[in-house]
C-alpha atoms as a PDB file:
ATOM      1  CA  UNK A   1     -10.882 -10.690 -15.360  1.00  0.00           C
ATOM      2  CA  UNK A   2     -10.753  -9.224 -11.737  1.00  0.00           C
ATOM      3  CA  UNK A   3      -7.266  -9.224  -9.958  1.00  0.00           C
ATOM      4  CA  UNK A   4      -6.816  -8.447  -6.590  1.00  0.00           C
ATOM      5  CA  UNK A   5      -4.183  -8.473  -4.360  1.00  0.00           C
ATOM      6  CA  UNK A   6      -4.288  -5.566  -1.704  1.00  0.00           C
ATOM      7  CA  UNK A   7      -6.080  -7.569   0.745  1.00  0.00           C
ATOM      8  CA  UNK A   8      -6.894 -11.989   0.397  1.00  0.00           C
ATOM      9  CA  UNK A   9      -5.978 -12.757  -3.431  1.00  0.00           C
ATOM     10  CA  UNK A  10      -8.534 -12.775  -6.159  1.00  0.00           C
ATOM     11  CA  UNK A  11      -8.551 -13.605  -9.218  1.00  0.00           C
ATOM     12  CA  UNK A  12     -11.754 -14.145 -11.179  1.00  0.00           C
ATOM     13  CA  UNK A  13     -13.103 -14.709 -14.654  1.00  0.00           C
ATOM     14  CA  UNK A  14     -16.190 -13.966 -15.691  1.00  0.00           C
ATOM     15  CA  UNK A  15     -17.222 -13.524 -11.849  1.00  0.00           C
ATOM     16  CA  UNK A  16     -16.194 -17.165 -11.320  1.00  0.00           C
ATOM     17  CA  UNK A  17     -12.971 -17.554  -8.930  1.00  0.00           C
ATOM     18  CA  UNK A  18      -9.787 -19.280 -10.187  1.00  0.00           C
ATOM     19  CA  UNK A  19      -7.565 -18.874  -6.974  1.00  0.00           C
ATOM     20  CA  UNK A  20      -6.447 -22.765  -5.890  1.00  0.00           C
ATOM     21  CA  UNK A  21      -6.818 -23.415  -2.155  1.00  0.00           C
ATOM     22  CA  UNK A  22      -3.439 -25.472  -2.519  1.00  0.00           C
ATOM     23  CA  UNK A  23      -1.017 -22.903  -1.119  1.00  0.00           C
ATOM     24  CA  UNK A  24       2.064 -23.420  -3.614  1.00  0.00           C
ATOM     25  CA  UNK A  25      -0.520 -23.080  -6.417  1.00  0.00           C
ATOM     26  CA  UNK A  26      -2.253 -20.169  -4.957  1.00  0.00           C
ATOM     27  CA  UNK A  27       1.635 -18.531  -4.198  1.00  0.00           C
ATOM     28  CA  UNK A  28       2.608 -18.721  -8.023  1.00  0.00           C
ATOM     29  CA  UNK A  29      -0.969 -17.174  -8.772  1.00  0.00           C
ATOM     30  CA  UNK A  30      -0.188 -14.383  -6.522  1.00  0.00           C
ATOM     31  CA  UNK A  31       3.061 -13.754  -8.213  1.00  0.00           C
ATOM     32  CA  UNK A  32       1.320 -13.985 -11.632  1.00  0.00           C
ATOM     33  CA  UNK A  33      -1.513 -11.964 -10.713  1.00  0.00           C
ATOM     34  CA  UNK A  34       0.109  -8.940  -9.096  1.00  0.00           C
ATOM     35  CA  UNK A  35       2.631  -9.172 -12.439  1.00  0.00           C
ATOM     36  CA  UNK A  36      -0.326  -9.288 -14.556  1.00  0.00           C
ATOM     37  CA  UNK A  37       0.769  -9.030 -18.429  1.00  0.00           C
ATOM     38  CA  UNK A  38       4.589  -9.491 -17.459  1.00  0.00           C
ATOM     39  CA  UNK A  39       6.411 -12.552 -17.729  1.00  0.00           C
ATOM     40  CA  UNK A  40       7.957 -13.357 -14.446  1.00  0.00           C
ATOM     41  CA  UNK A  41      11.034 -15.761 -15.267  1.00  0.00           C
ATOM     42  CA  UNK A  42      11.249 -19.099 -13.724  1.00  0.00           C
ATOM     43  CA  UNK A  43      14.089 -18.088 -11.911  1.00  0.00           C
ATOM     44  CA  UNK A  44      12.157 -15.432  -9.969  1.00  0.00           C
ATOM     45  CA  UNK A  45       9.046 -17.928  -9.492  1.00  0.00           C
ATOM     46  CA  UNK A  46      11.415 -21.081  -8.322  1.00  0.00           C
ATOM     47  CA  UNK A  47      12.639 -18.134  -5.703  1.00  0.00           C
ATOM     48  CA  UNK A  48       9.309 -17.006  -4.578  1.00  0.00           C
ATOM     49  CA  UNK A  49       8.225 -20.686  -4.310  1.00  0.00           C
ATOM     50  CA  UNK A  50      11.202 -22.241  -2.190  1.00  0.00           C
ATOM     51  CA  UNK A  51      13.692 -19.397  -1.334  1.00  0.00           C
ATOM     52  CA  UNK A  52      16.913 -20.964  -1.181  1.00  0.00           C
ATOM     53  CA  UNK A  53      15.838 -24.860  -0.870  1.00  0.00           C
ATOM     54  CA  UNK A  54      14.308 -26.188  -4.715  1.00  0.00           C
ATOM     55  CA  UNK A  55      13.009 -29.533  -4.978  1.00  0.00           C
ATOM     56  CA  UNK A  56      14.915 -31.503  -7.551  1.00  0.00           C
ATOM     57  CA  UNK A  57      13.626 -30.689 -10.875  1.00  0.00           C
ATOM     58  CA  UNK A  58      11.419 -27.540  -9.396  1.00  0.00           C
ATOM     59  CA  UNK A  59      10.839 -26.314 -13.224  1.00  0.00           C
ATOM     60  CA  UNK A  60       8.821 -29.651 -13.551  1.00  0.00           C
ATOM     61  CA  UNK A  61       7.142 -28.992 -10.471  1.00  0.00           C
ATOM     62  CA  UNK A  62       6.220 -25.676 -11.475  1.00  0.00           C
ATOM     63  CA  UNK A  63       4.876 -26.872 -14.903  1.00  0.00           C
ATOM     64  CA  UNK A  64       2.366 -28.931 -13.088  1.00  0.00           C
ATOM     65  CA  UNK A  65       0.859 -26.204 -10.992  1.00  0.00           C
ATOM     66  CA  UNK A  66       0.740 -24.168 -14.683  1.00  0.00           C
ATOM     67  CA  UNK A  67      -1.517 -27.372 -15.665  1.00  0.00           C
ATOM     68  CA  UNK A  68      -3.200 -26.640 -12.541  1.00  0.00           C
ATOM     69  CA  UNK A  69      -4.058 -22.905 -13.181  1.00  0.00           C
ATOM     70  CA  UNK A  70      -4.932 -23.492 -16.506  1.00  0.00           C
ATOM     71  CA  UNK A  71      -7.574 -25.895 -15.911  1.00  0.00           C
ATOM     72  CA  UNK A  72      -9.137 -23.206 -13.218  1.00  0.00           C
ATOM     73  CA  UNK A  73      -9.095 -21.007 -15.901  1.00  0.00           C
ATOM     74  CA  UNK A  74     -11.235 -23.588 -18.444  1.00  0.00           C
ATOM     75  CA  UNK A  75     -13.042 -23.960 -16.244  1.00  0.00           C
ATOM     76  CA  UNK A  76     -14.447 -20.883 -14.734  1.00  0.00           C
ATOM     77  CA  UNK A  77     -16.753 -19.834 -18.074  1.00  0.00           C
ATOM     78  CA  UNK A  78     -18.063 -21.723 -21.106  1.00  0.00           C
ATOM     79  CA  UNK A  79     -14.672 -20.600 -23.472  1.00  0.00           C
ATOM     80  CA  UNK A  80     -17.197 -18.969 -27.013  1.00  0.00           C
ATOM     81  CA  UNK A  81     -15.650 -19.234 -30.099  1.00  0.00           C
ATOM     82  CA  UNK A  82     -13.133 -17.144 -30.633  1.00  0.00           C
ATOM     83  CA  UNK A  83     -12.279 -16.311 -26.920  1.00  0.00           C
ATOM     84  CA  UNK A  84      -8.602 -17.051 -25.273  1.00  0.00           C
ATOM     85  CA  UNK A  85      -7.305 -20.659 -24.431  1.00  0.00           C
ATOM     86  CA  UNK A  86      -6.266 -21.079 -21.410  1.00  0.00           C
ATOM     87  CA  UNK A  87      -2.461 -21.809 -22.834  1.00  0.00           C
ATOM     88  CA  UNK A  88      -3.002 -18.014 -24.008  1.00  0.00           C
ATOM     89  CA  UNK A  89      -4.181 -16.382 -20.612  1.00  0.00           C
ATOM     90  CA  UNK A  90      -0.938 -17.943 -18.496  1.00  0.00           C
ATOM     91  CA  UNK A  91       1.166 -18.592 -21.537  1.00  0.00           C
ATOM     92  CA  UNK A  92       5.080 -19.646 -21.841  1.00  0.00           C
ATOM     93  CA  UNK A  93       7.570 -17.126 -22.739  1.00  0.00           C
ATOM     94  CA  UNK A  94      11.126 -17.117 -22.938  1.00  0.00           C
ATOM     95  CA  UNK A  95      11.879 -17.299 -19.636  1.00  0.00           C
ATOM     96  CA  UNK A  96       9.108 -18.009 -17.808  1.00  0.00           C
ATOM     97  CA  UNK A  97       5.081 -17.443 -18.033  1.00  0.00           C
ATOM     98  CA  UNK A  98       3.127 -14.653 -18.062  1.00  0.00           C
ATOM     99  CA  UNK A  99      -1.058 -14.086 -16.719  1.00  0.00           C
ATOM    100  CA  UNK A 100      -2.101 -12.256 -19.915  1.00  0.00           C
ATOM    101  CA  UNK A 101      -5.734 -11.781 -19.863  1.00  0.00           C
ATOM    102  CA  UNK A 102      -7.067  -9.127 -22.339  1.00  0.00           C
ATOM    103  CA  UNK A 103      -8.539  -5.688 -20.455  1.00  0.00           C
ATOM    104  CA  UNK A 104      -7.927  -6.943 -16.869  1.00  0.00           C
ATOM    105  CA  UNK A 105      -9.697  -4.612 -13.716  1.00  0.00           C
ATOM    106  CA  UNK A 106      -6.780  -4.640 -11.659  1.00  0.00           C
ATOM    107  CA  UNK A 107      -6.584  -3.575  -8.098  1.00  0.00           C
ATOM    108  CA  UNK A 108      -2.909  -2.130  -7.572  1.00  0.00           C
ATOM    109  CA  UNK A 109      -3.354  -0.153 -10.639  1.00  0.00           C
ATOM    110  CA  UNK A 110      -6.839   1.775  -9.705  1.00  0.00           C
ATOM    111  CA  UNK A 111      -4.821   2.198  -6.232  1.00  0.00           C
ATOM    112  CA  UNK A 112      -1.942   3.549  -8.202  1.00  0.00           C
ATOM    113  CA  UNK A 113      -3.981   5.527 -10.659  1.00  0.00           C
ATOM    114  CA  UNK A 114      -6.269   7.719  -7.694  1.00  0.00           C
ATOM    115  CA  UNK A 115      -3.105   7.841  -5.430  1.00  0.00           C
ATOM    116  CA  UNK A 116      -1.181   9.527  -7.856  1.00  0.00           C
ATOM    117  CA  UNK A 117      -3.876  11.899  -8.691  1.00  0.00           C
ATOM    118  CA  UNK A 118      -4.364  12.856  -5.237  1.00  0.00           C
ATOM    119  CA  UNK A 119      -0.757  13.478  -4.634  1.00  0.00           C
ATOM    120  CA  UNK A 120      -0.189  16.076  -7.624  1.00  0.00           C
ATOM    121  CA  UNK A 121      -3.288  17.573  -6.206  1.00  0.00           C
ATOM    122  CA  UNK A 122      -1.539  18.115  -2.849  1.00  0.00           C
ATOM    123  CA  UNK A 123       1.102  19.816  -4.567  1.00  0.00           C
ATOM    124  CA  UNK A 124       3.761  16.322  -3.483  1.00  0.00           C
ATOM    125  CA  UNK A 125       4.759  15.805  -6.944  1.00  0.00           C
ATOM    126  CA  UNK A 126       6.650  17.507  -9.604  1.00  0.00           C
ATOM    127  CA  UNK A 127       3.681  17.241 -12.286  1.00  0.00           C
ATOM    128  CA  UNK A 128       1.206  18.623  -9.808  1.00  0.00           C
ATOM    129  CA  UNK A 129      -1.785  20.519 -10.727  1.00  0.00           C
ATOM    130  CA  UNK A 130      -1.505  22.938  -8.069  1.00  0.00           C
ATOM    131  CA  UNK A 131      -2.760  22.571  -4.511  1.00  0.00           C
ATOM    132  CA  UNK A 132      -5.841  21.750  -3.980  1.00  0.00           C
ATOM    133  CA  UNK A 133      -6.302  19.967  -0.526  1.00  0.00           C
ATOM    134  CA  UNK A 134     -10.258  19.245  -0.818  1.00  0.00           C
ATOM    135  CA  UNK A 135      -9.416  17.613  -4.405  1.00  0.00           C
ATOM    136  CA  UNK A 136      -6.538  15.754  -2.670  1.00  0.00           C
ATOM    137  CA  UNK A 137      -8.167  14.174   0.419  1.00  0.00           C
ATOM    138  CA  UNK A 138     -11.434  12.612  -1.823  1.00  0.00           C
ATOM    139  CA  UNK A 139      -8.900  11.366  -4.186  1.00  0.00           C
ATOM    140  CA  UNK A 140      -6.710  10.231  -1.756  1.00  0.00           C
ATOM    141  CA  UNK A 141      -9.937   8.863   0.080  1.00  0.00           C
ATOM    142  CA  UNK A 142     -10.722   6.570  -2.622  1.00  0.00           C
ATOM    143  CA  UNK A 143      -7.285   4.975  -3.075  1.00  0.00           C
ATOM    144  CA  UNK A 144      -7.191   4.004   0.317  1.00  0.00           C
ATOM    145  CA  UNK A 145     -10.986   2.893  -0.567  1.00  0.00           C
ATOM    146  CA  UNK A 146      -9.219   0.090  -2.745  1.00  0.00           C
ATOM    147  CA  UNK A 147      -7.415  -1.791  -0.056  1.00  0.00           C
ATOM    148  CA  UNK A 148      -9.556  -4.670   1.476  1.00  0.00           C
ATOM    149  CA  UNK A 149      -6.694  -5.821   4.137  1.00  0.00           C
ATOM    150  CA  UNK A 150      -3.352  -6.648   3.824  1.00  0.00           C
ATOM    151  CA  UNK A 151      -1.327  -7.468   1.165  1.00  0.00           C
ATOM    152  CA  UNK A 152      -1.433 -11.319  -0.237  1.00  0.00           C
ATOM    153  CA  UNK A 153      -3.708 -11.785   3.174  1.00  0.00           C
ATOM    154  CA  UNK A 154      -3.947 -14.921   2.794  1.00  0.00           C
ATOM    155  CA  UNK A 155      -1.324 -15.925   0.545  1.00  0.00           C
ATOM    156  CA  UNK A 156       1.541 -17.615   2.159  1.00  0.00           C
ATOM    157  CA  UNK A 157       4.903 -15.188   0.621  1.00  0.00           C
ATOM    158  CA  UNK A 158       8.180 -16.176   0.171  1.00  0.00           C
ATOM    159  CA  UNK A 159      10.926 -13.087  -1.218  1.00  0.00           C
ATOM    160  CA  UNK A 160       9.733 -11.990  -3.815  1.00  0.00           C
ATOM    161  CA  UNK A 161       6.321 -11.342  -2.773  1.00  0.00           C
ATOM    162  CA  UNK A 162       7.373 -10.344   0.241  1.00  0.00           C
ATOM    163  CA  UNK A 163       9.106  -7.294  -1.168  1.00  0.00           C
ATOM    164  CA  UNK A 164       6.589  -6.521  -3.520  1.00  0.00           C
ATOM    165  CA  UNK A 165       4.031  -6.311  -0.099  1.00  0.00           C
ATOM    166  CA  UNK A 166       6.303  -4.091   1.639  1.00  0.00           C
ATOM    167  CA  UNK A 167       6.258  -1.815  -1.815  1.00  0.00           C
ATOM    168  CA  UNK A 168       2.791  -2.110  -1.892  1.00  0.00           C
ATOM    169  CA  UNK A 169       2.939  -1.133   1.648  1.00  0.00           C
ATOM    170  CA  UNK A 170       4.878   2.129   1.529  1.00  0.00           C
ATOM    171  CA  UNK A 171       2.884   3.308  -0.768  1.00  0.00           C
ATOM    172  CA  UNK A 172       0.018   2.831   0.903  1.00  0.00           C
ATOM    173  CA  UNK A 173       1.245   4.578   3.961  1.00  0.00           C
ATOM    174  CA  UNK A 174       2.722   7.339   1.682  1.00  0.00           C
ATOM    175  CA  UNK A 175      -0.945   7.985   0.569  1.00  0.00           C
ATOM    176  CA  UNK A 176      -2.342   7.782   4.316  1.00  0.00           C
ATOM    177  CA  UNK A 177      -0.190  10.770   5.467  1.00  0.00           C
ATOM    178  CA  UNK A 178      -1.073  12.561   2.778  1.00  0.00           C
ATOM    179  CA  UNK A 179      -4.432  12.611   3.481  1.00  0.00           C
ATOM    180  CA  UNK A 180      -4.535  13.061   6.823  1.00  0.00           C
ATOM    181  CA  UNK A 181      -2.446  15.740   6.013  1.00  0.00           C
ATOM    182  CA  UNK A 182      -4.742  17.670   3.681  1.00  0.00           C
ATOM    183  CA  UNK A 183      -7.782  17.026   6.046  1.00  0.00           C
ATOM    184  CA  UNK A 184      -5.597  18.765   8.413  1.00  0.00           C
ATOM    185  CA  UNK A 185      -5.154  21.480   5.854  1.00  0.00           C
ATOM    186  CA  UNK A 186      -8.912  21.778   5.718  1.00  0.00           C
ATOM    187  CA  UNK A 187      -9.802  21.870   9.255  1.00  0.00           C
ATOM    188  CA  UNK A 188     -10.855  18.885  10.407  1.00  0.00           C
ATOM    189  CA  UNK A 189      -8.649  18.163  13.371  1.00  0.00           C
ATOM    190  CA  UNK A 190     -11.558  16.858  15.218  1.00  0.00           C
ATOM    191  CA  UNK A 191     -12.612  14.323  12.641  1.00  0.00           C
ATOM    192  CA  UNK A 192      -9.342  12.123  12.371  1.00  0.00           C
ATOM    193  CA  UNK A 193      -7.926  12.666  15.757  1.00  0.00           C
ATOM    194  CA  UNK A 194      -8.656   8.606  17.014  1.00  0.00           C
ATOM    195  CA  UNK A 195      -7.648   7.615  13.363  1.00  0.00           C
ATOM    196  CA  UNK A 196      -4.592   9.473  14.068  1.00  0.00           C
ATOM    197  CA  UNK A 197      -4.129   8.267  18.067  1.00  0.00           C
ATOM    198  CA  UNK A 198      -4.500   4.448  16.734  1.00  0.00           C
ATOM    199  CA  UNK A 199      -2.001   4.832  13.528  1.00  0.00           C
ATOM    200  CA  UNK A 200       0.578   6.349  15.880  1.00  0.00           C
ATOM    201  CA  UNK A 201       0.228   3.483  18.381  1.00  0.00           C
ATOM    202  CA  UNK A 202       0.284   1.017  15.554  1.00  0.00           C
ATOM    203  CA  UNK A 203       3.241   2.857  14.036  1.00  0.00           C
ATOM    204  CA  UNK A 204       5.949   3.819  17.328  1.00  0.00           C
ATOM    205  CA  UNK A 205       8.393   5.463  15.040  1.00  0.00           C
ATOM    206  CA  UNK A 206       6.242   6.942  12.272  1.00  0.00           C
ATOM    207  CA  UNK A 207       7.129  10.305  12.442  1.00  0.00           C
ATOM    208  CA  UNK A 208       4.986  11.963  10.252  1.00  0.00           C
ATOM    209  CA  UNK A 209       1.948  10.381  12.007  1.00  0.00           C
ATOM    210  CA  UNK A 210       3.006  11.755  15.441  1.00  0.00           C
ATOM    211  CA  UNK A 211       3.296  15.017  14.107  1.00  0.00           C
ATOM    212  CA  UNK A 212       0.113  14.893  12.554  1.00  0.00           C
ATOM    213  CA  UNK A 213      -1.301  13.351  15.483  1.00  0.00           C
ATOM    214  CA  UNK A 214       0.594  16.530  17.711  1.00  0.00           C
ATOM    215  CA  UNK A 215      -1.326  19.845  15.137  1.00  0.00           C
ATOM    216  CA  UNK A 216      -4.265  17.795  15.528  1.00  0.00           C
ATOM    217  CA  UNK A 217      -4.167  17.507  19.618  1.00  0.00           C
ATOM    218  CA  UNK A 218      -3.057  20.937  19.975  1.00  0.00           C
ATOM    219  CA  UNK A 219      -5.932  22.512  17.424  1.00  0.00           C
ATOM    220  CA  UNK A 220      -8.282  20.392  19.583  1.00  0.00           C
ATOM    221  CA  UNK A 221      -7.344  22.277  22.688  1.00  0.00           C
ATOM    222  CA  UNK A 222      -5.708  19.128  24.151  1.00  0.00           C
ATOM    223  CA  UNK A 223      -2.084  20.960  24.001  1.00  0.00           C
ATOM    224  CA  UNK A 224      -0.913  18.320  27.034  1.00  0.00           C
ATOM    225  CA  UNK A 225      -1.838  15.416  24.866  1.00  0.00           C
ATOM    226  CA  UNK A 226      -0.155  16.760  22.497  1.00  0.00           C
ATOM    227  CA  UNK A 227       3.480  17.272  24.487  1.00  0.00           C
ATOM    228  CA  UNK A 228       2.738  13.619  25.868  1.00  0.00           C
ATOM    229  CA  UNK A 229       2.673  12.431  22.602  1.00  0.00           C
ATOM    230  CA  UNK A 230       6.159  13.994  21.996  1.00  0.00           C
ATOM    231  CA  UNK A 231       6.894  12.627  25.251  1.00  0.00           C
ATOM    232  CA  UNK A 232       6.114   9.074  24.174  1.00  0.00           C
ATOM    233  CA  UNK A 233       7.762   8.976  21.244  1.00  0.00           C
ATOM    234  CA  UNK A 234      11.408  10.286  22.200  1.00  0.00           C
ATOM    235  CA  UNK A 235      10.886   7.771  24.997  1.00  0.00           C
ATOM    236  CA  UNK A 236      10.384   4.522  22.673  1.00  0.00           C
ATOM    237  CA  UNK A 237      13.650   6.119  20.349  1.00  0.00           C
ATOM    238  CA  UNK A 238      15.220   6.475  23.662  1.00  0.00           C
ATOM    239  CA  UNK A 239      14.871   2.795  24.453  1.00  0.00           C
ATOM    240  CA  UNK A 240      14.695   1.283  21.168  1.00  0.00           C
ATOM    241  CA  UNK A 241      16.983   3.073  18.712  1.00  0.00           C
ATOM    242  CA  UNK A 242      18.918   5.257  21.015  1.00  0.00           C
ATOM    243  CA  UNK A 243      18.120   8.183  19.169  1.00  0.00           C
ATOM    244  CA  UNK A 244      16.431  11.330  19.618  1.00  0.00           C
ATOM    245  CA  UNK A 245      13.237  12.631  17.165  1.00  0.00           C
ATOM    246  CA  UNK A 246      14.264  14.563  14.746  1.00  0.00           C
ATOM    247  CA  UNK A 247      14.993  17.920  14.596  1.00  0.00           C
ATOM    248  CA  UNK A 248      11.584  18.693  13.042  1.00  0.00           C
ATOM    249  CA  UNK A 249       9.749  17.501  15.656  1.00  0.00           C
ATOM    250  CA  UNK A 250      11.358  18.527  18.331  1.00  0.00           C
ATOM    251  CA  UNK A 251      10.898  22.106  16.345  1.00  0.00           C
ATOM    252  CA  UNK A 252       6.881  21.258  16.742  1.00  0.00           C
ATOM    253  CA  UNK A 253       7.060  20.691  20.182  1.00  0.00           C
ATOM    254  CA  UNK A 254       8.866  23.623  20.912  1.00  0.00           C
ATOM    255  CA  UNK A 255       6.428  25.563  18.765  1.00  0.00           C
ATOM    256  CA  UNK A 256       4.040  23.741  21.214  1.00  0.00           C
ATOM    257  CA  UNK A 257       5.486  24.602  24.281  1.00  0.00           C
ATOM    258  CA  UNK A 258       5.628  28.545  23.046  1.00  0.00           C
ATOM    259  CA  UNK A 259       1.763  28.029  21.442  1.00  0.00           C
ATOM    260  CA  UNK A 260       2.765  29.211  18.667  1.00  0.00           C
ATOM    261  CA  UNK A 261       0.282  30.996  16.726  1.00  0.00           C
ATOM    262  CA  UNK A 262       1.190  29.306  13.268  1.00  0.00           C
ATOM    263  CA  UNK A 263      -0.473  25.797  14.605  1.00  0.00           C
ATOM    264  CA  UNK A 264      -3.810  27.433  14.616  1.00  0.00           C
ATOM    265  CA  UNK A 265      -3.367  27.975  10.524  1.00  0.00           C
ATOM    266  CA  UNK A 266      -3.805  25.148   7.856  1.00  0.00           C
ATOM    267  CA  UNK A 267      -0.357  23.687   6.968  1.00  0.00           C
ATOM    268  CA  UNK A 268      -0.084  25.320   3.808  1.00  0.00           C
ATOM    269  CA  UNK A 269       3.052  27.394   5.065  1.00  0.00           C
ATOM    270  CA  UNK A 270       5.249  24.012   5.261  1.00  0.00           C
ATOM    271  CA  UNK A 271       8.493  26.368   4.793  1.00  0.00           C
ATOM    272  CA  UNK A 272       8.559  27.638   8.543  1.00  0.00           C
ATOM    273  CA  UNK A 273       9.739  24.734   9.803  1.00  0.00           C
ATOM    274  CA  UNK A 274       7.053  23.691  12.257  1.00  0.00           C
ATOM    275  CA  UNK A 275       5.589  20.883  10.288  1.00  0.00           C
ATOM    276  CA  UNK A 276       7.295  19.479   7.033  1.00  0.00           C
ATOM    277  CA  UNK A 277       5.525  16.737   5.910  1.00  0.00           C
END
């Protein structure tokens, strides 16, 4: 079984799709699927279904959808003997039911898997290997590779799934500055500077991004870019947060300002200051 969620849902069986086009059906899927071999309590799927407005009798409701699901599943190979039931791939527990398909490829898990490999190899966590950036950035190269758009793309959330996308979500951008990060490391301003100029428009108050974007301006000889940047982002904290950037950055700017000669190394010195990432 293939399970996908980190872009529009899919779930397939023997290369044959099982995803409903009905929406509530295709919901509950989603919240099966990206719980894959957990049992996710009816409470938590009546939630995800109707927030805070049930139908009357919503456990009945959700037992036909089950019926639903399971017939997608019959349906999608020629069951040999032996093989699961479709009762035993979305069973009933105790408190709910459970997608348990035997040696699923899941999506969020490869993501997971390669993204925390490339951040022990960029020296972020406490079990890291070392620092390796060039290890790092493939690794961290193919767990972005995973995602195929957004989150549940077309998958209409309520809560839950909702807060499971915006996990999903900071993790993903956790991974992103990473990379860019060890690419930076390994000299190749040049190559992401318009990845980084769109992710810092796309993200206003992303921090990290603007200071990546600001090395990677100033290593490209584009120090007024750079300063403009800065300049655009205390502006839009000005106006929208009525803050000021934080003292780190306004430490890089300085450091820009004074061309500094420690923006022209790789960031593995991350302890003067300049760029903490």
């Amino acid at each position: 079984m293939q399970i996908g969620v980190l872009g529009p849902l899919v779930v397939q069986v023997a290369g044959t799709s099982v995803v409903p086009t009905a929406a509530k059906p295709r919901q509950m899927l989603a919240l099966l699927a990206v719980n894959a071999g957990r049992e996710v309590g009816m409470a938590t799927l009546v939630e995800e279904l109707w927030d805070d407005r049930p139908p009357t009798g919503p456990a009945q409701v959700v037992q036909t959808y089950v019926k639903q699901l399971r017939r997608a599943l019959a349906g999608a190979v020629d069951v040999p003997c032996g093989a699961p039931e479709p009762k035993e791939l979305l069973r009933r527990g105790h408190t709910g039911y459970t997608l348990d398909v035997p040696a699923p490829a899941i999506e969020t898990e490869d993501f997971a898997r390669l993204a925390e490999s490339g951040l022990r190899q960029a020296g972020l966590r406490a079990a890291g290997h070392g620092d390796d950036p060039e290890a790092a950035a493939r690794l961290l190269r193919r767990a972005l590779g995973v995602w195929r758009g957004p989150v549940f793309a077309d998958v209409r959330t309520g809560p839950v799934l909702r807060a499971e996308a915006l996990r999903l979500d900071e993790a993903r951008q956790e991974v992103l500055e990473a990379r860019m990060t060890a690419d930076l490391r390994l000299g190749r301003h040049a190559e992401i500077l318009g990845e980084l100029a769109s992710l810092a428009e796309r993200f206003p108050f992303q921090e990290n991004l603007h200071a990546l974007l600001m090395v990677a301006l100033y290593r490209n000889g584009r120090s007024w870019q750079a300063l403009e940047a800065f300049r655009r982002l205390r502006a839009t904290c000005a106006r929208e947060l009525g803050i000021e950037p934080s003292a780190r950055l306004q430490r890089l700017h300085q450091a820009i300002l004074s061309s500094d000669p420690r923006l022209d190394t790789h960031l593995a010195d991350v302890d003067t200051g300049l760029v903490v990432l």
